[in-house]
PDB file of N, CA and C in Angstrom:
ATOM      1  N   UNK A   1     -13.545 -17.817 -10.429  1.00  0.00           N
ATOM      2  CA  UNK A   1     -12.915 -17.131 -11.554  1.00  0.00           C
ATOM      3  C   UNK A   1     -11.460 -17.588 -11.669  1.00  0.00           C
ATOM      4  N   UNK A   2     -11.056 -17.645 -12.634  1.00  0.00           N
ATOM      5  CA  UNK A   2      -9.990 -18.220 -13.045  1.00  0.00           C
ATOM      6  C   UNK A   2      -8.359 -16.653 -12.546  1.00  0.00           C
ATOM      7  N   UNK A   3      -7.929 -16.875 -12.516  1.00  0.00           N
ATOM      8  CA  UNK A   3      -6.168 -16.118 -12.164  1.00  0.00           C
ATOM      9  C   UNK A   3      -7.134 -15.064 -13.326  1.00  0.00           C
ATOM     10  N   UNK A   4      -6.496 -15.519 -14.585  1.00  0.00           N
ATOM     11  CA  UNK A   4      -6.787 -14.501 -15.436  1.00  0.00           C
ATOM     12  C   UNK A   4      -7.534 -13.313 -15.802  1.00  0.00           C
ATOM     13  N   UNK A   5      -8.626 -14.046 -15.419  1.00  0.00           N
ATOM     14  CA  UNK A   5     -10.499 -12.945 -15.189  1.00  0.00           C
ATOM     15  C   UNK A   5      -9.805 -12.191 -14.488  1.00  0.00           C
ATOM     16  N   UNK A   6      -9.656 -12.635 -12.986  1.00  0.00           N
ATOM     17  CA  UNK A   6      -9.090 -11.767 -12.138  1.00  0.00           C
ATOM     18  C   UNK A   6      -8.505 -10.596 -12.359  1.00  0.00           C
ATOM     19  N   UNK A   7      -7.266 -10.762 -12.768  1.00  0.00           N
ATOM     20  CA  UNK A   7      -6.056 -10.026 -13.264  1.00  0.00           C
ATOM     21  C   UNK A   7      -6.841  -8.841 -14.556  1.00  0.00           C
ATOM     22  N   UNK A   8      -7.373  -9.797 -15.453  1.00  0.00           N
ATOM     23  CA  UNK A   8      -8.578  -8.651 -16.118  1.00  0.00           C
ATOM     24  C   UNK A   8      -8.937  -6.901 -15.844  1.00  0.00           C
ATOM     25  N   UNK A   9     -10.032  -8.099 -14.391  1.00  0.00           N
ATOM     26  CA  UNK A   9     -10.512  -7.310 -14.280  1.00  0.00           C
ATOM     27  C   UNK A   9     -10.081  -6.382 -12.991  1.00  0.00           C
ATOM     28  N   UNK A  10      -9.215  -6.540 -12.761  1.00  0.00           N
ATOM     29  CA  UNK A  10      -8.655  -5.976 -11.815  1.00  0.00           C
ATOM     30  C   UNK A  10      -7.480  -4.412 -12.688  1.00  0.00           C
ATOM     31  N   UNK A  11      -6.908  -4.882 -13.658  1.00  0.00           N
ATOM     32  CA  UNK A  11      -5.995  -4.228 -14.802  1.00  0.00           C
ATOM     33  C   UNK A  11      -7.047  -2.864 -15.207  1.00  0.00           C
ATOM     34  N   UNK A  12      -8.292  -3.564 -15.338  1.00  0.00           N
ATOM     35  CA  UNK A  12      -9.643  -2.696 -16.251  1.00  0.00           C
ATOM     36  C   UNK A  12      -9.905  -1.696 -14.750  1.00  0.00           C
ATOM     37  N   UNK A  13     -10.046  -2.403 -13.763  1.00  0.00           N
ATOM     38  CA  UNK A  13     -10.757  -1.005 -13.109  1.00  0.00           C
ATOM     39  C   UNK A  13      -9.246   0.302 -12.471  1.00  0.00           C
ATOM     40  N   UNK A  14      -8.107  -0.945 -12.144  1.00  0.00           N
ATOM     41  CA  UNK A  14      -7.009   0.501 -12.063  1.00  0.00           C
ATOM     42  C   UNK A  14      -6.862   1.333 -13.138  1.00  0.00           C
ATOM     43  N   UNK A  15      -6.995   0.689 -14.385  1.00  0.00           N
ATOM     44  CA  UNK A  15      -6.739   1.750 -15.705  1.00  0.00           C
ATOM     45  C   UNK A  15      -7.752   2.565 -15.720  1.00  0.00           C
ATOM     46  N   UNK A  16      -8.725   2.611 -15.267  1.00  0.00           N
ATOM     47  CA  UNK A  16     -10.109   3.479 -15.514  1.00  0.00           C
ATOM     48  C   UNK A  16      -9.623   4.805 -14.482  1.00  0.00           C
ATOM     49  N   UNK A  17      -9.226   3.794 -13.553  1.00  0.00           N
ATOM     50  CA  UNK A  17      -8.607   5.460 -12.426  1.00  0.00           C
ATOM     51  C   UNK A  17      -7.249   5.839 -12.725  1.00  0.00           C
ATOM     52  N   UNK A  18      -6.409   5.645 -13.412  1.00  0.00           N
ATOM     53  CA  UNK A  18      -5.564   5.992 -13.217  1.00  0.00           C
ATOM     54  C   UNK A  18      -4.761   6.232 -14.810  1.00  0.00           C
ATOM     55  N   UNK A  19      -5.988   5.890 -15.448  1.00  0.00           N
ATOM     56  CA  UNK A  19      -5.251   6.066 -17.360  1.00  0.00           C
ATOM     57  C   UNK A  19      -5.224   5.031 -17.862  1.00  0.00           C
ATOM     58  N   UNK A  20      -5.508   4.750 -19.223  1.00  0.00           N
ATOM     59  CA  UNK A  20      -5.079   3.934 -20.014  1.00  0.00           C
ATOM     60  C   UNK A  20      -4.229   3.514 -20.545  1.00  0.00           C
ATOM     61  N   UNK A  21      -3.135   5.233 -20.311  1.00  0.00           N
ATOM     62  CA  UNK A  21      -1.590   4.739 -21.128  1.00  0.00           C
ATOM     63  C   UNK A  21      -0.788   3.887 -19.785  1.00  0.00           C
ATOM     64  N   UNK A  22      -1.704   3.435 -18.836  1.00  0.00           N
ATOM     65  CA  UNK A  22      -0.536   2.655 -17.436  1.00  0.00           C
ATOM     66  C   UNK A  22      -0.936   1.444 -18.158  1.00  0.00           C
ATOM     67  N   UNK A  23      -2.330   0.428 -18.940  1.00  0.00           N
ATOM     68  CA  UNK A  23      -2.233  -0.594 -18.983  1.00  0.00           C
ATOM     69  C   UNK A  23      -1.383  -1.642 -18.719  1.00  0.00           C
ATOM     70  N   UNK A  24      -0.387  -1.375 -19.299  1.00  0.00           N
ATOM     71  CA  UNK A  24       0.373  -2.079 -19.996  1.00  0.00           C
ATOM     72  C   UNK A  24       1.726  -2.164 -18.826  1.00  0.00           C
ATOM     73  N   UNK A  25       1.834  -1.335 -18.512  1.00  0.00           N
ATOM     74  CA  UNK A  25       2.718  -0.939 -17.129  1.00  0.00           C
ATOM     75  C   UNK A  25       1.644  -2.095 -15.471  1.00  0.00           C
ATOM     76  N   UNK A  26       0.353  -1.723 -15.608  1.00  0.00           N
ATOM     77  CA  UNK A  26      -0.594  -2.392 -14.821  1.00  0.00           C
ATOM     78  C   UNK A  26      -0.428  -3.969 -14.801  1.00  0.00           C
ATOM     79  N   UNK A  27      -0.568  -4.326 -16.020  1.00  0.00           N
ATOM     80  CA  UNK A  27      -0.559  -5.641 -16.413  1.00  0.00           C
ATOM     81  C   UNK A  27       0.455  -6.342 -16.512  1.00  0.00           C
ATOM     82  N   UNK A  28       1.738  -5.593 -16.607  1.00  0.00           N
ATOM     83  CA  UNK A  28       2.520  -6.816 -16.307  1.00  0.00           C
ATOM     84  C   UNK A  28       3.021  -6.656 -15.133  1.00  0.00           C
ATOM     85  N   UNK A  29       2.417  -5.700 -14.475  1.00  0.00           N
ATOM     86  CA  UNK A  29       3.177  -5.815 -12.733  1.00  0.00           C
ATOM     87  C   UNK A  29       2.572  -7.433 -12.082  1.00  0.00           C
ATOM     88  N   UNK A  30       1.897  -8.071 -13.118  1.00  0.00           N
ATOM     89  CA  UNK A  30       1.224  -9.163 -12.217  1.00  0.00           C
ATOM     90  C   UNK A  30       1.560 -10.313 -12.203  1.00  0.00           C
ATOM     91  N   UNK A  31       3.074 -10.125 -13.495  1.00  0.00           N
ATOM     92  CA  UNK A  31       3.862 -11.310 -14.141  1.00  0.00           C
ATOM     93  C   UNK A  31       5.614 -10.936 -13.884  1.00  0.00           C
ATOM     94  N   UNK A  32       5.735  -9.695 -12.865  1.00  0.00           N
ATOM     95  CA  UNK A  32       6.902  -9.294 -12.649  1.00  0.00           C
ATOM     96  C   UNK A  32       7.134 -10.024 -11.406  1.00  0.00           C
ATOM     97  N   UNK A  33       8.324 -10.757 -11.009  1.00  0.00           N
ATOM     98  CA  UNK A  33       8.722 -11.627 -10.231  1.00  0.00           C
ATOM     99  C   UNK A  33       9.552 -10.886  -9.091  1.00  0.00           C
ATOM    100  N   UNK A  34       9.632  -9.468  -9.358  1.00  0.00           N
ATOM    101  CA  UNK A  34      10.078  -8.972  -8.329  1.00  0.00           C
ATOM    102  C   UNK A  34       9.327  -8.166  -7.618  1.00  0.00           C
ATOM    103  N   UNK A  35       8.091  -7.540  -8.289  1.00  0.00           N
ATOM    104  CA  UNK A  35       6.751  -6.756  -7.523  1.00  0.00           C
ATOM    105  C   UNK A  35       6.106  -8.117  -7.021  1.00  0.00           C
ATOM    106  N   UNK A  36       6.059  -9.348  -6.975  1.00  0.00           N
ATOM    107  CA  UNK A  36       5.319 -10.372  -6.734  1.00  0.00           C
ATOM    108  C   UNK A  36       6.199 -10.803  -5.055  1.00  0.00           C
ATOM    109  N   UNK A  37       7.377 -10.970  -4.959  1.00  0.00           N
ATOM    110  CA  UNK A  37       8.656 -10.791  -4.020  1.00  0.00           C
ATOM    111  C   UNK A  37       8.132  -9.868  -3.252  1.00  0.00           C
ATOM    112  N   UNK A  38       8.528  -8.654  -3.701  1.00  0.00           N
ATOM    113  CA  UNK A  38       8.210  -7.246  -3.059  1.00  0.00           C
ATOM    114  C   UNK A  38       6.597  -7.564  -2.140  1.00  0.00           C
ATOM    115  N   UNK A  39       5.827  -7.781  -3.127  1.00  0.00           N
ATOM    116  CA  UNK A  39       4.245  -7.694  -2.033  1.00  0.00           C
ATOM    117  C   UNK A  39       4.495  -8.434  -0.759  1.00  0.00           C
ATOM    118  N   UNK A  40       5.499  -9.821  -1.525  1.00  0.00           N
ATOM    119  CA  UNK A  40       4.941 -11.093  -0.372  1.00  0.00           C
ATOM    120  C   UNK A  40       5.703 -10.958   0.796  1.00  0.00           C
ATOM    121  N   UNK A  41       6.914 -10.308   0.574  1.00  0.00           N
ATOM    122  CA  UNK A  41       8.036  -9.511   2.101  1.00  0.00           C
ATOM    123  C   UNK A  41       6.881  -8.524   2.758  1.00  0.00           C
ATOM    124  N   UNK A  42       5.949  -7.577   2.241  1.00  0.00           N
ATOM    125  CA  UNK A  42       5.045  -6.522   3.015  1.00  0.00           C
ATOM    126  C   UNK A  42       4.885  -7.150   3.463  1.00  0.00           C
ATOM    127  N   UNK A  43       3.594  -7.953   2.929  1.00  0.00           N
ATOM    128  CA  UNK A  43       2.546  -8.756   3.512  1.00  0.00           C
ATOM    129  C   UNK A  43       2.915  -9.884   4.674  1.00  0.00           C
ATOM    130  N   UNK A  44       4.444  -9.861   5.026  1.00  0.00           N
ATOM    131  CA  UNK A  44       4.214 -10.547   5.775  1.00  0.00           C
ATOM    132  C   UNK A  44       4.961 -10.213   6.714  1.00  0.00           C
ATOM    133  N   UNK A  45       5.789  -8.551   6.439  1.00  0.00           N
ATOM    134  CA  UNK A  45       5.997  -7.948   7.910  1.00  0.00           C
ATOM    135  C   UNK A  45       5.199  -7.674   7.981  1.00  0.00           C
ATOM    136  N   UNK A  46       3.942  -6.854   7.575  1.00  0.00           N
ATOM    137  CA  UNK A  46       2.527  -6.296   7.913  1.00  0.00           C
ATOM    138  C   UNK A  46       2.055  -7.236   8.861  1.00  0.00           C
ATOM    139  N   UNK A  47       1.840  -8.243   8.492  1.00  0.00           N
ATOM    140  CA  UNK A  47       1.525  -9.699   9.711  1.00  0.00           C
ATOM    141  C   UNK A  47       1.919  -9.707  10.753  1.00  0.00           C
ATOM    142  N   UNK A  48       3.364  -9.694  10.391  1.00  0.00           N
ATOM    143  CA  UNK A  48       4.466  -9.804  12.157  1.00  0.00           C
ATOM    144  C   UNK A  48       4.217  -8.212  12.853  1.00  0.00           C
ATOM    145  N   UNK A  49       3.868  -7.326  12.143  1.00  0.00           N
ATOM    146  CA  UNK A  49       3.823  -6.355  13.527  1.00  0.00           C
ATOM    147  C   UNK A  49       2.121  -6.160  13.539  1.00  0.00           C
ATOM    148  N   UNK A  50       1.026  -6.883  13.271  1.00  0.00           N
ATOM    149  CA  UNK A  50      -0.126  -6.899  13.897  1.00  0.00           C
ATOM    150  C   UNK A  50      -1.234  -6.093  13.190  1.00  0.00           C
ATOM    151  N   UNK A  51      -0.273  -6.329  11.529  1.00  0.00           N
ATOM    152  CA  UNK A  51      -1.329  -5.364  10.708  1.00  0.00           C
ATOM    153  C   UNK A  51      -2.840  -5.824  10.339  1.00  0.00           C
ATOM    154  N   UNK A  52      -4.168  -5.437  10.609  1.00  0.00           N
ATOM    155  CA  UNK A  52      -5.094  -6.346  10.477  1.00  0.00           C
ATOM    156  C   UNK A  52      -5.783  -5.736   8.831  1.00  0.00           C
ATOM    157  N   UNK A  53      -5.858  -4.578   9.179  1.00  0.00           N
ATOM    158  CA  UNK A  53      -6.546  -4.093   8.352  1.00  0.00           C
ATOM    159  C   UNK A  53      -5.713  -2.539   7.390  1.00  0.00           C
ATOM    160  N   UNK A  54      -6.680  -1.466   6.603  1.00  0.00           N
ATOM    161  CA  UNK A  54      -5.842  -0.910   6.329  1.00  0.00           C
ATOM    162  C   UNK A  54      -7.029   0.657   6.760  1.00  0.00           C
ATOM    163  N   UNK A  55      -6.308   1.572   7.257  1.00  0.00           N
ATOM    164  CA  UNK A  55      -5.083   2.274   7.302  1.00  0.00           C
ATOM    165  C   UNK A  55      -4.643   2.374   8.517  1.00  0.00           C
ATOM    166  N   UNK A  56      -3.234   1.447   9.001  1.00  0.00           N
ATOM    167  CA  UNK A  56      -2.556   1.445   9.940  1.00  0.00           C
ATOM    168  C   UNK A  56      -1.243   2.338   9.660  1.00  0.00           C
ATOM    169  N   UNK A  57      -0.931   2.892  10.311  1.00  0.00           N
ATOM    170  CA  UNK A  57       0.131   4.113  10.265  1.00  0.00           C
ATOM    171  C   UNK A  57       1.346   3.731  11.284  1.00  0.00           C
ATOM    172  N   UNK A  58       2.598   3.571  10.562  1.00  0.00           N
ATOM    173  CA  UNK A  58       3.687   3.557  11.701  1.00  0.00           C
ATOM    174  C   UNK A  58       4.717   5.001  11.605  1.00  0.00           C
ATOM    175  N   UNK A  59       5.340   5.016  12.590  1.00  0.00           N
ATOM    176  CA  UNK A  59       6.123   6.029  12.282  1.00  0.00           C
ATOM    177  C   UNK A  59       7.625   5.127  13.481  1.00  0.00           C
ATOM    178  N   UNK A  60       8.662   5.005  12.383  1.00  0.00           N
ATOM    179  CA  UNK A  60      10.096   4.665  13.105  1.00  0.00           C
ATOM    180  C   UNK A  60       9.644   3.213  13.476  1.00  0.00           C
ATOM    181  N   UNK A  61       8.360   2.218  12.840  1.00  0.00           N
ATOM    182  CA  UNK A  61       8.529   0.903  13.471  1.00  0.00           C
ATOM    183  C   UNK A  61       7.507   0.870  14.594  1.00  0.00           C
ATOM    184  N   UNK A  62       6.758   2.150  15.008  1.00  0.00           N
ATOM    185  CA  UNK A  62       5.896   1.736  16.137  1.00  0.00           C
ATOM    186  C   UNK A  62       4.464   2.321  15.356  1.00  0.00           C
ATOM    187  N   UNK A  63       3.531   1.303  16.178  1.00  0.00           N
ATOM    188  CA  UNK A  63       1.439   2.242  15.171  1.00  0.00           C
ATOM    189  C   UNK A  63       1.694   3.421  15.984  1.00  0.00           C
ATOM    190  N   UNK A  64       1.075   4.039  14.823  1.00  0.00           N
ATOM    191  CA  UNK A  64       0.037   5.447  15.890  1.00  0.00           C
ATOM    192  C   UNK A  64      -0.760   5.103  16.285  1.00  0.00           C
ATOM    193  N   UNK A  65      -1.163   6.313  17.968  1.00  0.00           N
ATOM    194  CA  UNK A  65      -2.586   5.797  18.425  1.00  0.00           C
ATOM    195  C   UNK A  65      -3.374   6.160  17.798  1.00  0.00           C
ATOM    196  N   UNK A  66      -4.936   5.500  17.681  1.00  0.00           N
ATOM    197  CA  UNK A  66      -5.867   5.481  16.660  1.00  0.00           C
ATOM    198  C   UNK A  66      -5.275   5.478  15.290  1.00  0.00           C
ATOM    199  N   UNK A  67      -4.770   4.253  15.194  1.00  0.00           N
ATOM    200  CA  UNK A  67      -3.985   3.802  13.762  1.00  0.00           C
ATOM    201  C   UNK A  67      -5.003   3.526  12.775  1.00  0.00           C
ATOM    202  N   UNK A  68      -6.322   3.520  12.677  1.00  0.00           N
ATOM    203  CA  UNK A  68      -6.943   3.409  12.055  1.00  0.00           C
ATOM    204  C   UNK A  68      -7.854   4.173  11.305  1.00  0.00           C
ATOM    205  N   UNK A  69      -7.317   5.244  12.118  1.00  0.00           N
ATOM    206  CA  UNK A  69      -8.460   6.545  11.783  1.00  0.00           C
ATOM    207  C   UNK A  69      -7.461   7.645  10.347  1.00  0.00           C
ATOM    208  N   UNK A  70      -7.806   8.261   9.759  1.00  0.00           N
ATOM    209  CA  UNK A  70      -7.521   8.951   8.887  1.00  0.00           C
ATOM    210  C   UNK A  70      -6.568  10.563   9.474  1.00  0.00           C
ATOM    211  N   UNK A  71      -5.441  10.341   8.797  1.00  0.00           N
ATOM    212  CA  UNK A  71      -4.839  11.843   9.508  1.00  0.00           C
ATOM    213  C   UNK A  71      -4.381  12.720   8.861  1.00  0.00           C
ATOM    214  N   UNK A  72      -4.555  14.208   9.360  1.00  0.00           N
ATOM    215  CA  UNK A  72      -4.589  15.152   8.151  1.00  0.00           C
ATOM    216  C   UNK A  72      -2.877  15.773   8.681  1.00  0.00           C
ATOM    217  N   UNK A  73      -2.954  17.058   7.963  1.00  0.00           N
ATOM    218  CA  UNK A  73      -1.499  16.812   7.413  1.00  0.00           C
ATOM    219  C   UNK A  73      -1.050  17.829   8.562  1.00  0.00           C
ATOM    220  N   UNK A  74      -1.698  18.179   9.506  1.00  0.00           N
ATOM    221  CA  UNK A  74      -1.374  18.774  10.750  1.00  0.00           C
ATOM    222  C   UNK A  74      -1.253  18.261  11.628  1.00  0.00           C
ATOM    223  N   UNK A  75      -1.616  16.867  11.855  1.00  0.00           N
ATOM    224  CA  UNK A  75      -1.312  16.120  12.496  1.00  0.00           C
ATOM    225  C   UNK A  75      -0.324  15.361  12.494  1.00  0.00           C
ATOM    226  N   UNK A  76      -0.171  14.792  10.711  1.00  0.00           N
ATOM    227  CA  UNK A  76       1.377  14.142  10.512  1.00  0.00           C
ATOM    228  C   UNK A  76       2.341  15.137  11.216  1.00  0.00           C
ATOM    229  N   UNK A  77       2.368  16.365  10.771  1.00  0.00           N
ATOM    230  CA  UNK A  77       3.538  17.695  10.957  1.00  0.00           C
ATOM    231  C   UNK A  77       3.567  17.076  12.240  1.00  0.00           C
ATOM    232  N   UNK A  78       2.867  17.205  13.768  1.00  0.00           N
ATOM    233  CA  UNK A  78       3.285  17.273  14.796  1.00  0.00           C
ATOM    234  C   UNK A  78       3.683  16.180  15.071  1.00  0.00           C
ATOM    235  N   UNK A  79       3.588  15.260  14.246  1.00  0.00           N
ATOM    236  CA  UNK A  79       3.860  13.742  14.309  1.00  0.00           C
ATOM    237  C   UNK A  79       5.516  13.816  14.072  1.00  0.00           C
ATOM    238  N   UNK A  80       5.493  14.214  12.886  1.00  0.00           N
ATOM    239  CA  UNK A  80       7.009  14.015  12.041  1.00  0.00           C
ATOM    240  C   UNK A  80       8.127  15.384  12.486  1.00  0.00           C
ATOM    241  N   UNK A  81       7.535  16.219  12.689  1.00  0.00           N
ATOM    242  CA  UNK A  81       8.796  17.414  13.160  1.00  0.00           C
ATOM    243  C   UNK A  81       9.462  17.005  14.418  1.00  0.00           C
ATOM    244  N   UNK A  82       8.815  16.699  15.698  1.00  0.00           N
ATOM    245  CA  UNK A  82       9.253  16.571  16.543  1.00  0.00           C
ATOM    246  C   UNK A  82      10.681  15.398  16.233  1.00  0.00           C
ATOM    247  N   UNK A  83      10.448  14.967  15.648  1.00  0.00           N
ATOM    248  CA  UNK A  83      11.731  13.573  15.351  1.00  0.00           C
ATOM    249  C   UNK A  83      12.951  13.904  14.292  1.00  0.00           C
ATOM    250  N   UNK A  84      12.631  14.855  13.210  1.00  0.00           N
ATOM    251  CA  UNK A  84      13.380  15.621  12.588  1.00  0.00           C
ATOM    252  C   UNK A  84      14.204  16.743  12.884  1.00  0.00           C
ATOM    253  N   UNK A  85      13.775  17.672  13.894  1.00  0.00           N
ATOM    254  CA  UNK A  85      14.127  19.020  14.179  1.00  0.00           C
ATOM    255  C   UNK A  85      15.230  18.828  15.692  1.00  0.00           C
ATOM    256  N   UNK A  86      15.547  20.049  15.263  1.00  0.00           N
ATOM    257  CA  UNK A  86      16.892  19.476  16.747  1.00  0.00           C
ATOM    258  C   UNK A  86      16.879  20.052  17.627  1.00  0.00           C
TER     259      UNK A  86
END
């Protein structure tokens, strides 16, 4: 498939989830030279700290254990207070 198809159909299925009035907002994020920048800096600290897959979770620069598993919001809390609170 050509760039374009791609981009298509990729534009068609986020707008289906997420609205039609984003099209247009969707579609040119794919010709914006600074969301294009932006991905390619993630994507390639994601690399350097050993990101393989997704959902890896850091907190302050280090994974959580079982970084892969899904975490609910009682778990973030005991995650995130302890580092906030004094």
């Amino acid at each position: 498939m050509s760039r374009s198809t791609i981009v298509d159909n990729i534009v068609k299925f986020v707008t289906e989830v997420v609205g039609n009035s984003y099209y247009s907002a969707v579609k040119s994020g794919f010709d914006d030279t600074n969301t294009n920048q932006a991905t390619r800096i993630s994507f390639k600290y994601g690399c350097s700290r050993g990101v393989f897959g997704t959902p890896i979770f850091f907190v302050n620069g280090f994974v959580l254990p079982g970084a892969g598993a899904a975490i609910d919001y009682n778990t973030w809390r005991s995650i995130i207070d302890p580092l906030v609170s004094q």
